[in-house]
C-alpha atoms as a PDB file:
ATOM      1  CA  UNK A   1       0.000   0.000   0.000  1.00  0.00           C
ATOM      2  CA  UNK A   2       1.126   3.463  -1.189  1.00  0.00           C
ATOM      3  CA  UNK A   3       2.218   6.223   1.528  1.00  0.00           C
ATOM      4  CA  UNK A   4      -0.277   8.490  -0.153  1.00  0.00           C
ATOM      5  CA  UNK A   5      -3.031   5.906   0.100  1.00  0.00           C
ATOM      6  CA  UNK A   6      -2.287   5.603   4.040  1.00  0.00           C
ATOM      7  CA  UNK A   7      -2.436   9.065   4.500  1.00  0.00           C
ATOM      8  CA  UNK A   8      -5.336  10.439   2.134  1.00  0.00           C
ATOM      9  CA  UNK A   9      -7.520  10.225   5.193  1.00  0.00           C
ATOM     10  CA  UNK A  10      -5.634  12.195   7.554  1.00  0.00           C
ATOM     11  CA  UNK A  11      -8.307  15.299   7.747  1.00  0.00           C
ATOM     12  CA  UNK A  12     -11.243  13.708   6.585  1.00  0.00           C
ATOM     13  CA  UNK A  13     -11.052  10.564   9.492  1.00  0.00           C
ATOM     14  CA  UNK A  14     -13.926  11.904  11.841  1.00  0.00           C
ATOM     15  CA  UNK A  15     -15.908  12.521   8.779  1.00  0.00           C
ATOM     16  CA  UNK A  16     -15.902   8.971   7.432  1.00  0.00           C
ATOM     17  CA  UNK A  17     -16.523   7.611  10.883  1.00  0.00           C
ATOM     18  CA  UNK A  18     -19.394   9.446  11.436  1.00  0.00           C
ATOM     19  CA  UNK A  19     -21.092   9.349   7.853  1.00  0.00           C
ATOM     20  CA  UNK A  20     -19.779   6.684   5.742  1.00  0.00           C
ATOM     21  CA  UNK A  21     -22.492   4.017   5.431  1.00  0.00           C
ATOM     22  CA  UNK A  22     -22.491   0.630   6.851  1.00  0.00           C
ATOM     23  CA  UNK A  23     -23.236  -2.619   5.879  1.00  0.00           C
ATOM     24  CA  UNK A  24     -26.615  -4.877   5.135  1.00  0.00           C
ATOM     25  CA  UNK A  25     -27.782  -7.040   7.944  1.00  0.00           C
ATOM     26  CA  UNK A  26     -28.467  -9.164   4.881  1.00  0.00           C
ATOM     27  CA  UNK A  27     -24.613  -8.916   3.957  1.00  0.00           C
ATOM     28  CA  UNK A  28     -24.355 -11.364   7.012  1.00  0.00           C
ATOM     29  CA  UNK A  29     -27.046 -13.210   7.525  1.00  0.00           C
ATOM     30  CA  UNK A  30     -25.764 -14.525   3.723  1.00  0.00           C
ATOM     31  CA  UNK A  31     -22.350 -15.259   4.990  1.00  0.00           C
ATOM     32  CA  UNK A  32     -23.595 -17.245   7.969  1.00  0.00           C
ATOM     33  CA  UNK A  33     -25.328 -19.469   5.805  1.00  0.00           C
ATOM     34  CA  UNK A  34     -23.365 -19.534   2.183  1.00  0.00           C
ATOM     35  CA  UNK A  35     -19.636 -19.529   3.956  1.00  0.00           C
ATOM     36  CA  UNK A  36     -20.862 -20.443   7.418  1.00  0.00           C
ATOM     37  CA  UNK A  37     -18.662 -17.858   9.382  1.00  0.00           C
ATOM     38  CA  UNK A  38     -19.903 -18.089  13.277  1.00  0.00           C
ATOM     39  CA  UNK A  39     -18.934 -17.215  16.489  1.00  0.00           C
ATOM     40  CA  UNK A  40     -16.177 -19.644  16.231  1.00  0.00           C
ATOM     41  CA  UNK A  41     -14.140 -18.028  13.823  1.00  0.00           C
ATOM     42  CA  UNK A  42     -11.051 -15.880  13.826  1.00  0.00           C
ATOM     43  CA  UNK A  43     -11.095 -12.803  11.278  1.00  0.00           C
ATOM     44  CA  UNK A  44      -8.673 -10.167  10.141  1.00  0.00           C
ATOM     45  CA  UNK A  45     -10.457  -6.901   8.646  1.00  0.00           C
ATOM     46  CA  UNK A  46      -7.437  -5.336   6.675  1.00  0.00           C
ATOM     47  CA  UNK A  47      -7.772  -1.966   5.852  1.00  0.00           C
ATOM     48  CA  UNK A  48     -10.315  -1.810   9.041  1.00  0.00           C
ATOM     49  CA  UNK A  49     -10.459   2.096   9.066  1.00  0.00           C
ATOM     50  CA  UNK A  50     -12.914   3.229  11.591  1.00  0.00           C
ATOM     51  CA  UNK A  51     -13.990   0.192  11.764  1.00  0.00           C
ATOM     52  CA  UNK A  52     -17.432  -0.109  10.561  1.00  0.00           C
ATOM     53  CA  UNK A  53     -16.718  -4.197   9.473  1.00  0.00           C
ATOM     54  CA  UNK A  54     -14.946  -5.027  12.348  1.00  0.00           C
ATOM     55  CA  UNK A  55     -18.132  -4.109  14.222  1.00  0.00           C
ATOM     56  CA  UNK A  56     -20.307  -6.027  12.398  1.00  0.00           C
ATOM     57  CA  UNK A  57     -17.932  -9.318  13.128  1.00  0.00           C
ATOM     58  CA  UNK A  58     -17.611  -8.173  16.854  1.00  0.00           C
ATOM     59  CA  UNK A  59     -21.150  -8.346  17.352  1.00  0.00           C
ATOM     60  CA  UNK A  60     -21.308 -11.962  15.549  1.00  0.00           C
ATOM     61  CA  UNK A  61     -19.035 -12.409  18.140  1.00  0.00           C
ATOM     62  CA  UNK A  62     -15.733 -13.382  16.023  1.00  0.00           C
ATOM     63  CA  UNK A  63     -12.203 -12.491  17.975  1.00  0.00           C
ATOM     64  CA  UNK A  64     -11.080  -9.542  15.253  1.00  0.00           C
ATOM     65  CA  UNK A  65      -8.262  -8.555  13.908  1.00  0.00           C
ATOM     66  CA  UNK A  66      -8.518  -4.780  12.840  1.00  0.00           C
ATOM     67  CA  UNK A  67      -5.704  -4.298  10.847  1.00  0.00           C
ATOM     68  CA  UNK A  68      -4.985  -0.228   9.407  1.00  0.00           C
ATOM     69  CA  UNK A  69      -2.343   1.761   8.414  1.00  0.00           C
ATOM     70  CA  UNK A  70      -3.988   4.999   9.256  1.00  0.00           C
ATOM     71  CA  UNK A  71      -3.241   6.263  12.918  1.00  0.00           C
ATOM     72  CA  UNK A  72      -5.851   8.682  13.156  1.00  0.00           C
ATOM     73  CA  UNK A  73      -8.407   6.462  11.706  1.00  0.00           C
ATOM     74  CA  UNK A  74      -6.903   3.413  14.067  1.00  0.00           C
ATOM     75  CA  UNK A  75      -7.236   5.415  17.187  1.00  0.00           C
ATOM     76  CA  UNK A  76     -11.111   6.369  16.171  1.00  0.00           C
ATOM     77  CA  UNK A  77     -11.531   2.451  15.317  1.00  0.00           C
ATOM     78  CA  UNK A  78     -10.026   1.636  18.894  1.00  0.00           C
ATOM     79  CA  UNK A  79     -12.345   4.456  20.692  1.00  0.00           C
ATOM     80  CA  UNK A  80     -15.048   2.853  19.054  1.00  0.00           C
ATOM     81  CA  UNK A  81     -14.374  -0.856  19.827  1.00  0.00           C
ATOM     82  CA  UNK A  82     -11.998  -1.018  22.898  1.00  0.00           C
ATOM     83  CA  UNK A  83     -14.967  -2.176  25.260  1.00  0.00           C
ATOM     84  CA  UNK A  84     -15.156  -5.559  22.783  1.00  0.00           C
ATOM     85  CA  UNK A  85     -13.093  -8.247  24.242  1.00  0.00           C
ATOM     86  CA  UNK A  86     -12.734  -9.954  20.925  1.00  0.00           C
ATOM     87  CA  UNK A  87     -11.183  -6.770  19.505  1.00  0.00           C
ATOM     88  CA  UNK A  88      -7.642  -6.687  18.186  1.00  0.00           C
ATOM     89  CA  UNK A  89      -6.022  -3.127  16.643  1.00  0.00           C
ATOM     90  CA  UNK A  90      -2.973  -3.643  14.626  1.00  0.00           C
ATOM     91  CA  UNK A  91      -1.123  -1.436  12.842  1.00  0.00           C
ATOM     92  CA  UNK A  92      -0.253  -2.958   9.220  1.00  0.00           C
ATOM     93  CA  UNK A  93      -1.006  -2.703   5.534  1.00  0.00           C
ATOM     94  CA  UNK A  94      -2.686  -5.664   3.354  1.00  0.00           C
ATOM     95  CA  UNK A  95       1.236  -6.556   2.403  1.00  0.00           C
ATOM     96  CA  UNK A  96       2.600  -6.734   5.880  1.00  0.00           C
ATOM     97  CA  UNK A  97      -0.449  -6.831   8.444  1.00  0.00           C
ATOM     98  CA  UNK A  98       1.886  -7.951  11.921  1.00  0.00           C
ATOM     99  CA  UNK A  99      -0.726 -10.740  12.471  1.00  0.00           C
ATOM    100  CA  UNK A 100       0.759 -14.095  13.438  1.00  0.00           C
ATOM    101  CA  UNK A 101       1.103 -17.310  10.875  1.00  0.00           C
ATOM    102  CA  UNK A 102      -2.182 -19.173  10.811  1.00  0.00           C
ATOM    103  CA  UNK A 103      -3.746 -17.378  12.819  1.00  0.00           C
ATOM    104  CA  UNK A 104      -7.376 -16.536  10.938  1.00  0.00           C
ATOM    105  CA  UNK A 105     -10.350 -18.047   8.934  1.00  0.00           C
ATOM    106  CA  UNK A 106     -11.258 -15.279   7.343  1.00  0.00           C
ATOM    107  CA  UNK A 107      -9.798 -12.299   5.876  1.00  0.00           C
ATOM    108  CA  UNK A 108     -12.211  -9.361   5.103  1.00  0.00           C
ATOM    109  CA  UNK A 109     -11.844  -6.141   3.342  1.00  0.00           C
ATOM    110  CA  UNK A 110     -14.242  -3.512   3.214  1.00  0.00           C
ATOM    111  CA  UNK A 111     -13.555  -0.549   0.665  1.00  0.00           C
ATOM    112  CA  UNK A 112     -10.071  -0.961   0.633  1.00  0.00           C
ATOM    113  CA  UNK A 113      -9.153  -3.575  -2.098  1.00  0.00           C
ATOM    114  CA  UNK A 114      -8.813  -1.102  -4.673  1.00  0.00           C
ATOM    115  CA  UNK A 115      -5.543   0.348  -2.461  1.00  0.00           C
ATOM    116  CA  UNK A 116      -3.365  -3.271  -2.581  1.00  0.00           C
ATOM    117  CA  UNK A 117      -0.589  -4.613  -4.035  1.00  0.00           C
ATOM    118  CA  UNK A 118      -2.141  -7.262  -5.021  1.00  0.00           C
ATOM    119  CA  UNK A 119       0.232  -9.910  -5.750  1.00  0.00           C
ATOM    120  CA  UNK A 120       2.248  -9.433  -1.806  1.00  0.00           C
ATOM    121  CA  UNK A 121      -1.676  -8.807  -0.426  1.00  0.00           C
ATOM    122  CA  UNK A 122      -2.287 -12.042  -2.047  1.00  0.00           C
ATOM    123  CA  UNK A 123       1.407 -14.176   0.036  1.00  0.00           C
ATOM    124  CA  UNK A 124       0.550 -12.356   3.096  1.00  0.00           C
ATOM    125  CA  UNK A 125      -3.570 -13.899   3.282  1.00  0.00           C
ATOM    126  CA  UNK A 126      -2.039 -17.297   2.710  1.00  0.00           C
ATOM    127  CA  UNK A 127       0.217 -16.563   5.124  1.00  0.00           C
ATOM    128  CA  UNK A 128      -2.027 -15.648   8.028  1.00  0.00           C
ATOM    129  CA  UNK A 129      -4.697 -18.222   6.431  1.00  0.00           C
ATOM    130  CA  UNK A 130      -5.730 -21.267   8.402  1.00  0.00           C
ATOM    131  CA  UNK A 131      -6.399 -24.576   5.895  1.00  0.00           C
ATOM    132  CA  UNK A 132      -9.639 -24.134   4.033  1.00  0.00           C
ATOM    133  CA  UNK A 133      -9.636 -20.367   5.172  1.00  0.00           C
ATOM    134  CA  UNK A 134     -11.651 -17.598   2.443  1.00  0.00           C
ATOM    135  CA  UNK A 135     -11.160 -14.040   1.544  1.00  0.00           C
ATOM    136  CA  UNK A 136     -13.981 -11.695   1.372  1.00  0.00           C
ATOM    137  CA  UNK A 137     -14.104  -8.282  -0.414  1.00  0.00           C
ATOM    138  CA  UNK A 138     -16.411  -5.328   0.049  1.00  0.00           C
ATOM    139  CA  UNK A 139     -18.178  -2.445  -1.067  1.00  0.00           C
ATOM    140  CA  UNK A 140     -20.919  -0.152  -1.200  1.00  0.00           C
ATOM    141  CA  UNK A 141     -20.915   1.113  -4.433  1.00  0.00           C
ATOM    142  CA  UNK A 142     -22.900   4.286  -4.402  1.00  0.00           C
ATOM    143  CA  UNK A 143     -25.720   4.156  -7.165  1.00  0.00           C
ATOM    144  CA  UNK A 144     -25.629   7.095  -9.307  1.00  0.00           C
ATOM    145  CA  UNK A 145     -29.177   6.789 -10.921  1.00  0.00           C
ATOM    146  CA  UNK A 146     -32.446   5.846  -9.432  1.00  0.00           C
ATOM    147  CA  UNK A 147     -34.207   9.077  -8.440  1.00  0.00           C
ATOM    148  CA  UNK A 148     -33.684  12.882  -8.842  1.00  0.00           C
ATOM    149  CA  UNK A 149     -31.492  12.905  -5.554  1.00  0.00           C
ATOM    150  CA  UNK A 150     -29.180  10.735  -6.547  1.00  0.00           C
ATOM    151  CA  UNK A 151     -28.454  12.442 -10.191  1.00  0.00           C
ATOM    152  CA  UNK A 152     -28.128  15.456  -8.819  1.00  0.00           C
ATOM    153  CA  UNK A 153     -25.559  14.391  -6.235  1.00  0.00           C
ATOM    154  CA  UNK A 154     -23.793  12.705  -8.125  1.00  0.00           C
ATOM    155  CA  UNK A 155     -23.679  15.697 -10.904  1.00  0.00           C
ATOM    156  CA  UNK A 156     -22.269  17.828  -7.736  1.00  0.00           C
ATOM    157  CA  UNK A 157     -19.221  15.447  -7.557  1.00  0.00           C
ATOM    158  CA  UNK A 158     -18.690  15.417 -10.504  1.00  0.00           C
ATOM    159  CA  UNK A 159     -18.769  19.377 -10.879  1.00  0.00           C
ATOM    160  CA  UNK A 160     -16.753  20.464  -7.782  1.00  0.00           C
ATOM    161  CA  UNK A 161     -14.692  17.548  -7.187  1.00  0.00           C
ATOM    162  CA  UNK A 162     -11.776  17.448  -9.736  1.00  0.00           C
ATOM    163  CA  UNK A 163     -10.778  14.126  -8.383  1.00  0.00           C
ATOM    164  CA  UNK A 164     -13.967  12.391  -8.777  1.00  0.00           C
ATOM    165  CA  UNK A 165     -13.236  11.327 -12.370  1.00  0.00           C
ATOM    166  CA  UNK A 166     -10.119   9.569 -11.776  1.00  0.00           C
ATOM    167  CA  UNK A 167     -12.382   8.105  -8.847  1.00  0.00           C
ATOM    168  CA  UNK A 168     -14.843   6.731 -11.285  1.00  0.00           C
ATOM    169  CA  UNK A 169     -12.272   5.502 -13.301  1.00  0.00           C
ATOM    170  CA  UNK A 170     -10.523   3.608 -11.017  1.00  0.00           C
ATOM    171  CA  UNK A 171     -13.102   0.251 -10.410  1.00  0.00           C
ATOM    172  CA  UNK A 172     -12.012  -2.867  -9.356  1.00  0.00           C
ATOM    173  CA  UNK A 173     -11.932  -5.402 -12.535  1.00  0.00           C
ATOM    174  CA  UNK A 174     -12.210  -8.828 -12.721  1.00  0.00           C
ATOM    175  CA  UNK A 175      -8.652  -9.106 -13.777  1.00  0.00           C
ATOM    176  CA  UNK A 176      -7.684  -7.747 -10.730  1.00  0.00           C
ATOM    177  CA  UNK A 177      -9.804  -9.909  -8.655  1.00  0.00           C
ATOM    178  CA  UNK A 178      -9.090 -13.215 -10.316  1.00  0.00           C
ATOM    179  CA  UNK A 179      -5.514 -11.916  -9.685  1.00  0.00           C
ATOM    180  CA  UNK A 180      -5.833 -12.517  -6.069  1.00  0.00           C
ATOM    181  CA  UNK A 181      -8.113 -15.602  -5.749  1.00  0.00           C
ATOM    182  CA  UNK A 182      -5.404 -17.251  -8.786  1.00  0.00           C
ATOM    183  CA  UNK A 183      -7.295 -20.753 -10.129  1.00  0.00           C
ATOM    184  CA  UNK A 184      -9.938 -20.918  -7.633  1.00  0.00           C
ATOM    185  CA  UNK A 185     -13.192 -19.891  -8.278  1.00  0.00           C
ATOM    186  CA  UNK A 186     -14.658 -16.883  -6.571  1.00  0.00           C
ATOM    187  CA  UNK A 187     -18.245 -16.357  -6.104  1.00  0.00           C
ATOM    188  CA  UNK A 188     -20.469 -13.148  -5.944  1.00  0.00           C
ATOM    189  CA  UNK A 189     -23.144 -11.622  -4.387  1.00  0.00           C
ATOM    190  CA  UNK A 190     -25.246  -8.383  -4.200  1.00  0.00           C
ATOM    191  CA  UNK A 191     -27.587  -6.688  -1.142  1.00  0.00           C
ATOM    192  CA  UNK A 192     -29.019  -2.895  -1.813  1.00  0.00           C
ATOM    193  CA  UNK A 193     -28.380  -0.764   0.919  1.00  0.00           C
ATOM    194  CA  UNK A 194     -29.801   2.704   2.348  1.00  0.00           C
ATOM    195  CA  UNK A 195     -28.251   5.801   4.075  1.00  0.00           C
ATOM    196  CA  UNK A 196     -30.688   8.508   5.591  1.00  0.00           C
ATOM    197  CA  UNK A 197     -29.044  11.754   6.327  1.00  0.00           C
ATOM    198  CA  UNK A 198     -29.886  14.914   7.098  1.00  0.00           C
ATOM    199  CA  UNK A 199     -28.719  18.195   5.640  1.00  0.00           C
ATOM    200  CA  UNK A 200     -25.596  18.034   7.965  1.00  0.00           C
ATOM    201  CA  UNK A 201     -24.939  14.791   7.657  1.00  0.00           C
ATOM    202  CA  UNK A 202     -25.359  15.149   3.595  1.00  0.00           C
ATOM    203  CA  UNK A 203     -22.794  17.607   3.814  1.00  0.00           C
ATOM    204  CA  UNK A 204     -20.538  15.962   6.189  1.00  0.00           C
ATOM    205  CA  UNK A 205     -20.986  12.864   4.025  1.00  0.00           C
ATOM    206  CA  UNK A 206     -19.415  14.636   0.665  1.00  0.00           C
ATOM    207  CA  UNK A 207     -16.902  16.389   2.963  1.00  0.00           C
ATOM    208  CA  UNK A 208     -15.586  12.201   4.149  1.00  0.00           C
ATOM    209  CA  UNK A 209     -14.661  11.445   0.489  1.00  0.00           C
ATOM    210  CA  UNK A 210     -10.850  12.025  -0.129  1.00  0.00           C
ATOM    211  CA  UNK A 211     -11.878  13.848  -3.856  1.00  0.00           C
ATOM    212  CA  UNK A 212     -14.038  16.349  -2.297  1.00  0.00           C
ATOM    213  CA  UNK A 213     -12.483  20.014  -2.142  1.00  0.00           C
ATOM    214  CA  UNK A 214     -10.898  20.983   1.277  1.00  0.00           C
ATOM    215  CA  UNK A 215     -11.603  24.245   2.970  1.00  0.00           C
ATOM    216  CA  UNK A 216      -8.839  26.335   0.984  1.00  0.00           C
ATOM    217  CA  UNK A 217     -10.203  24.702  -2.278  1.00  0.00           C
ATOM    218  CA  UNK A 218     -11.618  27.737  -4.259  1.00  0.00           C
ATOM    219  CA  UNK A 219     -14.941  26.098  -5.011  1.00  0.00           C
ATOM    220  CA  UNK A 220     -15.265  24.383  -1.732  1.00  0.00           C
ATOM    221  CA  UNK A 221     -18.017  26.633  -0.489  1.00  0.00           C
ATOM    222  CA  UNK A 222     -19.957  26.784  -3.773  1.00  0.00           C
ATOM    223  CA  UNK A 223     -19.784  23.373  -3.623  1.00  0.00           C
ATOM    224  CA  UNK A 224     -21.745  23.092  -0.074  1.00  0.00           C
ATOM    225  CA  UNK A 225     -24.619  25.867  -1.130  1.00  0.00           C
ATOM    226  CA  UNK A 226     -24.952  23.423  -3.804  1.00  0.00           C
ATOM    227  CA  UNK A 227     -25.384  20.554  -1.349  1.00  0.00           C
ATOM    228  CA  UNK A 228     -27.297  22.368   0.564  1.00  0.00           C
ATOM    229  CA  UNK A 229     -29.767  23.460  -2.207  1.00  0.00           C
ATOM    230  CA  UNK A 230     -30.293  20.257  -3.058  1.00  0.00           C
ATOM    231  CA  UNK A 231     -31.460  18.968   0.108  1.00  0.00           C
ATOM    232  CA  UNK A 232     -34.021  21.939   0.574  1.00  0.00           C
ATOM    233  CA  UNK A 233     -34.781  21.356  -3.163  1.00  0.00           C
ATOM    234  CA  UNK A 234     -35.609  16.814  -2.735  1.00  0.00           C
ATOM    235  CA  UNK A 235     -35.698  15.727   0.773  1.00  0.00           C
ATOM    236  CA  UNK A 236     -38.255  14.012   2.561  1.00  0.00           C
ATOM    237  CA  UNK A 237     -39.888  15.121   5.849  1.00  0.00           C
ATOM    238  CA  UNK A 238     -36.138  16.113   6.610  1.00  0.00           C
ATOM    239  CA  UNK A 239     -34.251  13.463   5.148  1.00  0.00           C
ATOM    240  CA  UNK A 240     -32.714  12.064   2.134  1.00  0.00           C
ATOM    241  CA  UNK A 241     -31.422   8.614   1.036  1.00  0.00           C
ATOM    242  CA  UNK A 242     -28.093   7.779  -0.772  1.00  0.00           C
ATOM    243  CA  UNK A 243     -28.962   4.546  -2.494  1.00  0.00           C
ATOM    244  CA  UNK A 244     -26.033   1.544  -3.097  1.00  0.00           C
ATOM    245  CA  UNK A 245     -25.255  -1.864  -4.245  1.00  0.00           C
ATOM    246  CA  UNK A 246     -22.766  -3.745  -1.509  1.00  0.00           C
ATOM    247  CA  UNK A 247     -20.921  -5.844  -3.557  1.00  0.00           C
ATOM    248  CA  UNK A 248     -19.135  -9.214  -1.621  1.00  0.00           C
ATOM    249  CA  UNK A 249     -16.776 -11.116  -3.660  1.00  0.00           C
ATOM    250  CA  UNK A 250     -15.636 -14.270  -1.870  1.00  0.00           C
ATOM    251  CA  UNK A 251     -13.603 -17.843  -1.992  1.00  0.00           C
ATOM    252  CA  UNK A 252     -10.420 -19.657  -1.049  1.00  0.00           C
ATOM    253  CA  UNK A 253      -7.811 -18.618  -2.312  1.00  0.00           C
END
């Protein structure tokens, strides 16, 4: 993993805590039964940030392995968790996560794929792999049609944020994919997924993504009277709802 991946978060860490979405109940309920992860399982969630995942397997009970690079986003992610017993914080990348040989059944990774090395990503899970063990990959892809809110938003992006086309650009493949799971066969799976927000938390939530303008950007505060319009403009009783697709790609490796 790149320094500038590690650190793209720096300023934007308590803003993706607080309004990056989470994950589908459905999302696990399906793993229980298709990969049958349980209580009983050990699981590293590498590139953990916050720690959103690592929640989700802390409350199915699973002793955790939050691996991250970040420190700022590590320390949120271990003020978040600390009172889980199961909860583990290491600092490492997806290439060198400090986690001992054999250690896990499952290695997760939520939104942060896109940032590995893929081939060293790929020696390190079958290093800290247990026999039989499966990788799992993430995301909640954003959908950017669906209902005048979401065109709009996503035409603000694409207006104000000079890095959101290189963003939309840069989607995992399934070259890239097969890359890491090699001959075995990987299966896929798909759960839709809802974020209500308010007109803060709309604003906070363009403000978490590492493309959006900063506060000496010159359009930065066009940018949120155009959020803001928006949400005066299409929400509902006070609210609106970012739509997405969570995507889970899993197997053995």
């Amino acid at each position: 993993m790149m320094t500038d991946a590690i650190h793209r978060f720096d300023e934007r860490s308590e803003e993706y805590d607080r309004f990056r979405p989470s994950y589908p109940v459905e999302m696990m309920n399906f793993l229980r039964v298709e990969v049958g992860l349980d209580a009983s399982h050990v699981v590293v969630d590498v590139g953990a940030g916050t720690g959103k995942l690592t929640e989700i397997l802390l409350q199915n009970e699973n002793r955790a392995y939050a691996v991250e690079p970040n420190d700022r986003m590590r320390v949120i992610a271990e003020r978040n968790l600390s009172r889980y017993k199961k909860y583990i914080s290491v600092k490492g990348t997806a290439e060198e996560m400090n986690v001992p040989d054999h250690a896990a059944d499952f290695v997760f990774a939520a939104q942060a794929f896109h940032w590995f090395d893929v081939r060293r990503a790929r020696q390190e899970f079958r290093r800290i792999l247990r026999g039989g063990g499966m990788v799992v990959l993430i995301w909640n892809v954003r959908n950017t049609h669906g209902s005048d809110f979401l065109t709009a938003y996503n035409e603000i992006l694409r207006t104000y944020s000079s890095g959101y086309a290189a963003h939309e650009r840069d989607k995992i493949d399934d070259e890239k994919i097969g890359s890491l799971y090699g001959s075995r066969k990987y299966k896929t799976a798909y759960f839709p997924y809802s974020q209500t927000l308010s007109e803060d938390g709309l604003v906070e939530r363009i403000l978490s993504n590492t493309y959006a303008p900063s506060p000496d950007d010159d359009n930065y505060e066009e940018m949120l009277d155009a959020v803001r319009a928006l949400f005066g403009e299409l929400n509902k009783d006070g609210k609106v709802y970012i739509e997405y697709t969570t995507n889970v790609v899993y197997g053995a490796l």
